[in-house]
C-alpha atoms as a PDB file:
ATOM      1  CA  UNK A   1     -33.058 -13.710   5.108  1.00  0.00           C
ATOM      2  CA  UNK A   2     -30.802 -16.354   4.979  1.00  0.00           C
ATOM      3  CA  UNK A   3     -27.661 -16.812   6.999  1.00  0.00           C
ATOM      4  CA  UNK A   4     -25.419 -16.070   4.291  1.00  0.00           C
ATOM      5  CA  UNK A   5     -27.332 -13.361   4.290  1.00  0.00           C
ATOM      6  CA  UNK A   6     -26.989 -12.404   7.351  1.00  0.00           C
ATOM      7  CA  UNK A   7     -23.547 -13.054   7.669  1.00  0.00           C
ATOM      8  CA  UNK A   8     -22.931 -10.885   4.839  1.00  0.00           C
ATOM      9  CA  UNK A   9     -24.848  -7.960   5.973  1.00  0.00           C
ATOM     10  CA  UNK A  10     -22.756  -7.999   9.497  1.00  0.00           C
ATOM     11  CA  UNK A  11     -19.392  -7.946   7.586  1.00  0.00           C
ATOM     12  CA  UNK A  12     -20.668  -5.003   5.540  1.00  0.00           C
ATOM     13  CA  UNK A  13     -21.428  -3.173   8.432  1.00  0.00           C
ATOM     14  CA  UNK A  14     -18.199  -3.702  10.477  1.00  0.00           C
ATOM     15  CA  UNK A  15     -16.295  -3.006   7.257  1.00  0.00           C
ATOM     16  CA  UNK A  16     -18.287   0.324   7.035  1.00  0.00           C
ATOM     17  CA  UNK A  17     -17.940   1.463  10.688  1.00  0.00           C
ATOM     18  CA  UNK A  18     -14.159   0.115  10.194  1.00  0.00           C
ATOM     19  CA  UNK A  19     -13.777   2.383   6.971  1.00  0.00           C
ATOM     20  CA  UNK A  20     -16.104   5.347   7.843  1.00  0.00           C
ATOM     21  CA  UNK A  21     -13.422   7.776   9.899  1.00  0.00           C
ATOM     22  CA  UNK A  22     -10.672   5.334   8.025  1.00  0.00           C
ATOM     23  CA  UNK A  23     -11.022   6.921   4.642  1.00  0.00           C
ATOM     24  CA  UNK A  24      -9.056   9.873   5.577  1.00  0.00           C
ATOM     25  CA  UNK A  25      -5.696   7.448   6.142  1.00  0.00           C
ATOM     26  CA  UNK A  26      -4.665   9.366   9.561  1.00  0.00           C
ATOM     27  CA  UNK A  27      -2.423   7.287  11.966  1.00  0.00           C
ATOM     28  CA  UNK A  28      -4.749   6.912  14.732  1.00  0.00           C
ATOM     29  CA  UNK A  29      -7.685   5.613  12.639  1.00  0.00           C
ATOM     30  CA  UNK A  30      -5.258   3.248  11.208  1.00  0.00           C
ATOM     31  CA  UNK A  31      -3.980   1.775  14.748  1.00  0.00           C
ATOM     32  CA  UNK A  32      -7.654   1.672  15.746  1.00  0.00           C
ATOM     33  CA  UNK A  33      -8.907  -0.266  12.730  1.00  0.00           C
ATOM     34  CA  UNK A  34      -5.744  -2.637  13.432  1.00  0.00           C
ATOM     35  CA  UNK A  35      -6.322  -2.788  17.074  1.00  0.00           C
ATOM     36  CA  UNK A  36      -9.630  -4.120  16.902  1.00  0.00           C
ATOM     37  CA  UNK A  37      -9.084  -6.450  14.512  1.00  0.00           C
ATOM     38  CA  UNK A  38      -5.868  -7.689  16.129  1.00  0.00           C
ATOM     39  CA  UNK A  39      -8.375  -8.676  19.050  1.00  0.00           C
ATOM     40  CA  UNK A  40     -10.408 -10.832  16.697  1.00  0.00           C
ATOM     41  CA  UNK A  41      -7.219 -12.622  14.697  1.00  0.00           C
ATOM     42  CA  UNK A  42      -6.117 -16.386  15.644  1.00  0.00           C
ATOM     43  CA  UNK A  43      -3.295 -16.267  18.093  1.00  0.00           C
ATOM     44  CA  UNK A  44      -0.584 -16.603  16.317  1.00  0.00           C
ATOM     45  CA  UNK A  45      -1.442 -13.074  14.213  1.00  0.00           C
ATOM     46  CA  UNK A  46      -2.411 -11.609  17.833  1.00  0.00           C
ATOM     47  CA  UNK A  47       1.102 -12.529  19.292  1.00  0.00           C
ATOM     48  CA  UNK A  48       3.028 -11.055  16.156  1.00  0.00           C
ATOM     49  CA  UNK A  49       0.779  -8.313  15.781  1.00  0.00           C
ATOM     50  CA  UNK A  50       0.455  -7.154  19.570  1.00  0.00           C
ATOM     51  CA  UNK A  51       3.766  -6.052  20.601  1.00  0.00           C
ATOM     52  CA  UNK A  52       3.953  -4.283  17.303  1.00  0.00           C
ATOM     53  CA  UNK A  53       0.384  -2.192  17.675  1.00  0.00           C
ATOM     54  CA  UNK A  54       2.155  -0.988  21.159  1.00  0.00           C
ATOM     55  CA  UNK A  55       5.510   0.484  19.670  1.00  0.00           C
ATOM     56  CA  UNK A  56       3.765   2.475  17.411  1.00  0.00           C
ATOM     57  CA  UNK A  57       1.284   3.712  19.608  1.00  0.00           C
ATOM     58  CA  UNK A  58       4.440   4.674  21.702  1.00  0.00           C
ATOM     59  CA  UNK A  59       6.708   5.710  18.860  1.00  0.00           C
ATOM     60  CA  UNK A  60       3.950   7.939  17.945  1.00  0.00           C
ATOM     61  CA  UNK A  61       3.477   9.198  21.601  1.00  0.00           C
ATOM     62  CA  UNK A  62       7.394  10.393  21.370  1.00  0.00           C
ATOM     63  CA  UNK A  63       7.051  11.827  17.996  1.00  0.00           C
ATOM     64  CA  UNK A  64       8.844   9.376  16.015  1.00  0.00           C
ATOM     65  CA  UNK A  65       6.006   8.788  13.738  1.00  0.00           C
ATOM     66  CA  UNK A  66       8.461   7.426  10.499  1.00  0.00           C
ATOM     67  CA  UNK A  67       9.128   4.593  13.138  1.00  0.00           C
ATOM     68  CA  UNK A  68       5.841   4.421  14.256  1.00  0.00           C
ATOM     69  CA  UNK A  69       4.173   3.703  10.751  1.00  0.00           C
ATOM     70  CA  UNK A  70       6.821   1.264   9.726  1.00  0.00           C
ATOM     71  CA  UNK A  71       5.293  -1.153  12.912  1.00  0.00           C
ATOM     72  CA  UNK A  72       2.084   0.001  12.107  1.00  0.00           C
ATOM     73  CA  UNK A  73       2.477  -1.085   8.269  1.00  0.00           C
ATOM     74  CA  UNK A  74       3.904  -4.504   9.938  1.00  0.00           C
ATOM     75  CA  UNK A  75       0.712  -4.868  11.781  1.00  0.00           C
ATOM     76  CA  UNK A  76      -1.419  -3.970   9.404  1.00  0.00           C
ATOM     77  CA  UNK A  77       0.181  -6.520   7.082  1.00  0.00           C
ATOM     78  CA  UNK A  78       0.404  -9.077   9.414  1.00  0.00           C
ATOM     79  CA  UNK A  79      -3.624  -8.602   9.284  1.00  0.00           C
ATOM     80  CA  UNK A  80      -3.960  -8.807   5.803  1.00  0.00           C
ATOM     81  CA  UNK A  81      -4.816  -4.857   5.635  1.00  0.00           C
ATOM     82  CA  UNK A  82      -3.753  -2.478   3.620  1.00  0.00           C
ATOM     83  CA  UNK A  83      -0.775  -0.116   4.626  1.00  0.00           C
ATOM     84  CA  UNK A  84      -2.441   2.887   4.129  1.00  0.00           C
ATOM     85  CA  UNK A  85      -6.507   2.963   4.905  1.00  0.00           C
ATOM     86  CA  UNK A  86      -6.689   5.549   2.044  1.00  0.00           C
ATOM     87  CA  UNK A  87      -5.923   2.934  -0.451  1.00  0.00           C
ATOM     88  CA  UNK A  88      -9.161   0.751   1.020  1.00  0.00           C
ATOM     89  CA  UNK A  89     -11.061   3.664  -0.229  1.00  0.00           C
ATOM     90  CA  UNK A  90      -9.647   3.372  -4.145  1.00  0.00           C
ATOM     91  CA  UNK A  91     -12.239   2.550  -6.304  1.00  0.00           C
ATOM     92  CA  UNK A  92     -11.693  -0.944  -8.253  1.00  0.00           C
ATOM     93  CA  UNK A  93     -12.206  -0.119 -11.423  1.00  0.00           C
ATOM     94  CA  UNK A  94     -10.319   3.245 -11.801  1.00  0.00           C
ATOM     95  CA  UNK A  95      -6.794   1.316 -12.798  1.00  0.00           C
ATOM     96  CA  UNK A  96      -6.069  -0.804 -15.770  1.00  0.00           C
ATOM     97  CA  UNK A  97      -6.852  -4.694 -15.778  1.00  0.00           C
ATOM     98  CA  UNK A  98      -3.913  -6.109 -14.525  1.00  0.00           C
ATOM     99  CA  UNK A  99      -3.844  -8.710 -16.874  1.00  0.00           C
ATOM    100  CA  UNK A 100      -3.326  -6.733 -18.879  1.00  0.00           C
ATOM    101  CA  UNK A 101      -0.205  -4.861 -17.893  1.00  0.00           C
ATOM    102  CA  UNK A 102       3.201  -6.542 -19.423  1.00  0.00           C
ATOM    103  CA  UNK A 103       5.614  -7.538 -17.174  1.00  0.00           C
ATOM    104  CA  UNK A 104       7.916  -4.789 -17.680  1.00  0.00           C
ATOM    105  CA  UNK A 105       4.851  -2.341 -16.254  1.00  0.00           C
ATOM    106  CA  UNK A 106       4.218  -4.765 -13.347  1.00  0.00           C
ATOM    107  CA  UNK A 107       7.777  -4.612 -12.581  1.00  0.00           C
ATOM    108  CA  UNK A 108       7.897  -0.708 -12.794  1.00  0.00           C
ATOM    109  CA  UNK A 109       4.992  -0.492 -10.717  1.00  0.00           C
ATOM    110  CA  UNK A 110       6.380  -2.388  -7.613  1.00  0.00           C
ATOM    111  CA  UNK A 111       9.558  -0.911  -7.585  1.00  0.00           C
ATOM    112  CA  UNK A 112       7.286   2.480  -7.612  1.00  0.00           C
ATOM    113  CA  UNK A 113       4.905   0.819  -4.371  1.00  0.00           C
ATOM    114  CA  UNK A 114       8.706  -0.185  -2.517  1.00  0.00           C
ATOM    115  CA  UNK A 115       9.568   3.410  -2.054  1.00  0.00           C
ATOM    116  CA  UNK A 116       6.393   4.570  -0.516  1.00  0.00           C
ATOM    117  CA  UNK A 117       6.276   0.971   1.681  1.00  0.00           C
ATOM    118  CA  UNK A 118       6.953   0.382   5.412  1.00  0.00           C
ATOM    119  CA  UNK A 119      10.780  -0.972   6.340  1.00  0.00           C
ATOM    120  CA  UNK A 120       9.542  -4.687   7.166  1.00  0.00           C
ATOM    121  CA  UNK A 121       7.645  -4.695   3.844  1.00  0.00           C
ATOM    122  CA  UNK A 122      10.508  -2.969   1.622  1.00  0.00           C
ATOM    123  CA  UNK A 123      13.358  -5.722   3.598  1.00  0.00           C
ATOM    124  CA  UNK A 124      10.471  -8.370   2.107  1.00  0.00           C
ATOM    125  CA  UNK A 125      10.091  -7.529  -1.924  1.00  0.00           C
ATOM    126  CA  UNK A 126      13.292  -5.159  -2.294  1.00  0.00           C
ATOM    127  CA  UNK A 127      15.321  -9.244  -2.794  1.00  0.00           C
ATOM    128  CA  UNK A 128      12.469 -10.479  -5.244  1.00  0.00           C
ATOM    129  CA  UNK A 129      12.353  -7.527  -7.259  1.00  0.00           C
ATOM    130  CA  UNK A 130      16.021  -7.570  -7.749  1.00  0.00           C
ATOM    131  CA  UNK A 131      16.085 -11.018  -8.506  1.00  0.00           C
ATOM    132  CA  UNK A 132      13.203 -10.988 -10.563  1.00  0.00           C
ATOM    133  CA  UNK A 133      14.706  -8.313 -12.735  1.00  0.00           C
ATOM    134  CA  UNK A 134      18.147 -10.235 -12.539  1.00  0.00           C
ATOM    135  CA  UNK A 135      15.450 -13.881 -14.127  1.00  0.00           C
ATOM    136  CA  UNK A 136      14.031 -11.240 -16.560  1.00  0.00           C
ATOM    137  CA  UNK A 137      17.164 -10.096 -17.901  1.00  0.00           C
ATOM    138  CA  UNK A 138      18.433 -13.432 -18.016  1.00  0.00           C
ATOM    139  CA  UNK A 139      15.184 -14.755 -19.836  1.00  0.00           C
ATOM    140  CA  UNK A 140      13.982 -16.599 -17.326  1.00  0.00           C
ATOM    141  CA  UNK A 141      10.296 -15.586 -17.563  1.00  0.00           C
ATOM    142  CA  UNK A 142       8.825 -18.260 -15.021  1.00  0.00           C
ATOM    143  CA  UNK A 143      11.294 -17.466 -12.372  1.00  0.00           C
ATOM    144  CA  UNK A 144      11.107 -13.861 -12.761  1.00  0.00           C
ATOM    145  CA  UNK A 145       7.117 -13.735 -12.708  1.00  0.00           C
ATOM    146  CA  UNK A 146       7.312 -16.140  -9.479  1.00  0.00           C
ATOM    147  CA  UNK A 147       9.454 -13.666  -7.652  1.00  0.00           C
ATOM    148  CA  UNK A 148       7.690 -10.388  -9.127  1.00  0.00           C
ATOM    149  CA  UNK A 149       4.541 -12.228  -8.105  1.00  0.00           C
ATOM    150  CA  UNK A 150       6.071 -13.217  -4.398  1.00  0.00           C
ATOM    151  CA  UNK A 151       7.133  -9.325  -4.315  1.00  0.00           C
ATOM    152  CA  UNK A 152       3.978  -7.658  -5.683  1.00  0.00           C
ATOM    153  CA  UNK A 153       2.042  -9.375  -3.208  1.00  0.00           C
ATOM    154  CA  UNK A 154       4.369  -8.545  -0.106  1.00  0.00           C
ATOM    155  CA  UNK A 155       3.879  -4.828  -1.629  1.00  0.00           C
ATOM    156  CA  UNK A 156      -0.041  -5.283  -1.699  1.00  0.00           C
ATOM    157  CA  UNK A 157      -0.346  -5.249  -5.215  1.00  0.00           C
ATOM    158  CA  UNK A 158      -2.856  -6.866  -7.384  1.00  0.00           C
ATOM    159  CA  UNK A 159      -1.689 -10.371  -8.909  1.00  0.00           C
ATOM    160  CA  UNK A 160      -2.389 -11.220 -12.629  1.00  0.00           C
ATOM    161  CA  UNK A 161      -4.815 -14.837 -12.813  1.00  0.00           C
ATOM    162  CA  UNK A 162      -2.487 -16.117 -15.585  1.00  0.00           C
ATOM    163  CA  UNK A 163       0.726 -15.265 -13.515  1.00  0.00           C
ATOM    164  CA  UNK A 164      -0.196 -17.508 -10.679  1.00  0.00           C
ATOM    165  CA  UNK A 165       1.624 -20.219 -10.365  1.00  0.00           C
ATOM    166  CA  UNK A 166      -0.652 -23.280 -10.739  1.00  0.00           C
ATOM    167  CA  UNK A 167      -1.012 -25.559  -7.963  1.00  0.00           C
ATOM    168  CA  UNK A 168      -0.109 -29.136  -8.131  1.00  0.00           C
ATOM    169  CA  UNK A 169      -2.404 -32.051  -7.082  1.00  0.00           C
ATOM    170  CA  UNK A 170      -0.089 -34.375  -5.180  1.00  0.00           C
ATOM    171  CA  UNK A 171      -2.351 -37.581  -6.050  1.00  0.00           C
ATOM    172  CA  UNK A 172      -1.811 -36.723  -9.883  1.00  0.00           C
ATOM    173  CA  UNK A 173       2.093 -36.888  -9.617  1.00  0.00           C
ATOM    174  CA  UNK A 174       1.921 -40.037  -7.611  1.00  0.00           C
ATOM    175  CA  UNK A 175      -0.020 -41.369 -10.145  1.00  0.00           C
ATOM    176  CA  UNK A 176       2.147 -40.520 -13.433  1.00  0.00           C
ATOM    177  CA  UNK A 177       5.069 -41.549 -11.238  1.00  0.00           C
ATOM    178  CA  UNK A 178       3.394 -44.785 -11.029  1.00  0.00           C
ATOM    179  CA  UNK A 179       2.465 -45.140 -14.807  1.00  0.00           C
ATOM    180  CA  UNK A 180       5.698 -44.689 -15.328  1.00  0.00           C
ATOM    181  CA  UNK A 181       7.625 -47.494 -13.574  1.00  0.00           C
END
């Protein structure tokens, strides 16, 4: 077995004792999945993500648990889960490609995700989905698929390939700057 291998097969099995009492999406499986892995994140996620674990463990305590998910759904963001750990359990292939979905159904389905999202995350993509709408209506397709793309993934949501904005190589702009002076 190689270390790849290895490496792989380790990952599997945290994700699996992670996921196993997970699946059922109950607020104290969620804080515990996010709790341990807040202990294994770089710093700068652990000092975001710490004070936030502890106010909803105590909003919870006191019964506030609307308040208590919304920092929880911070956290868990912050840590690059998902907000709810019954959504880890969603097959992949039991939606549409997303390719393949028009704009107009992308658009529909993260205002949809916004109402069912955490405060921090709905303060995040409620401003690009407005604007986005505002680009669309305006016919401004690029700047309307950057900031349904910006949104969508704030909301968690699956980003189209061809919707991506492509990356630019520095070195090649220097370059045609250069060829043309």
């Amino acid at each position: 077995m190689t270390i790849r291998h290895t490496i792989a097969a380790a990952a599997l099995s945290a994700a699996a004792l992670l996921s196993g009492t997970a699946l059922a999406g109950d607020f104290a499986s969620d804080l515990r999945e996010a709790t341990i892995l807040g202990q294994t994140a770089n710093r700068d996620v652990r000092e975001a993500v710490a004070p936030a674990l502890k106010a909803a463990r105590s909003l919870e305590a006191f019964g506030d648990t609307a308040q208590a998910r919304d920092f929880l759904a911070y956290a868990r963001g912050q840590l690059g889960l998902s907000n709810g750990s019954a959504l880890v359990a969603t097959p992949v292939v039991a939606g549409p490609a997303v390719g393949a979905a028009s704009f107009d159904a992308q658009l529909t389905e993260a205002m949809d995700a916004l109402s069912g999202a955490g405060r921090d995350v709905r303060e995040a993509a409620a401003p690009s989905l407005k604007a986005a709408q505002a680009f669309s209506t305006q016919g401004k397709q690029a700047q309307a698929r950057d900031h349904l793309n910006f949104a969508r993934g704030k909301l968690g949501l699956a980003i189209p390939a061809e919707s991506r904005t492509a990356k630019v190589d520095l070195n090649q702009v220097a370059e045609l700057r250069d060829e043309a002076h």
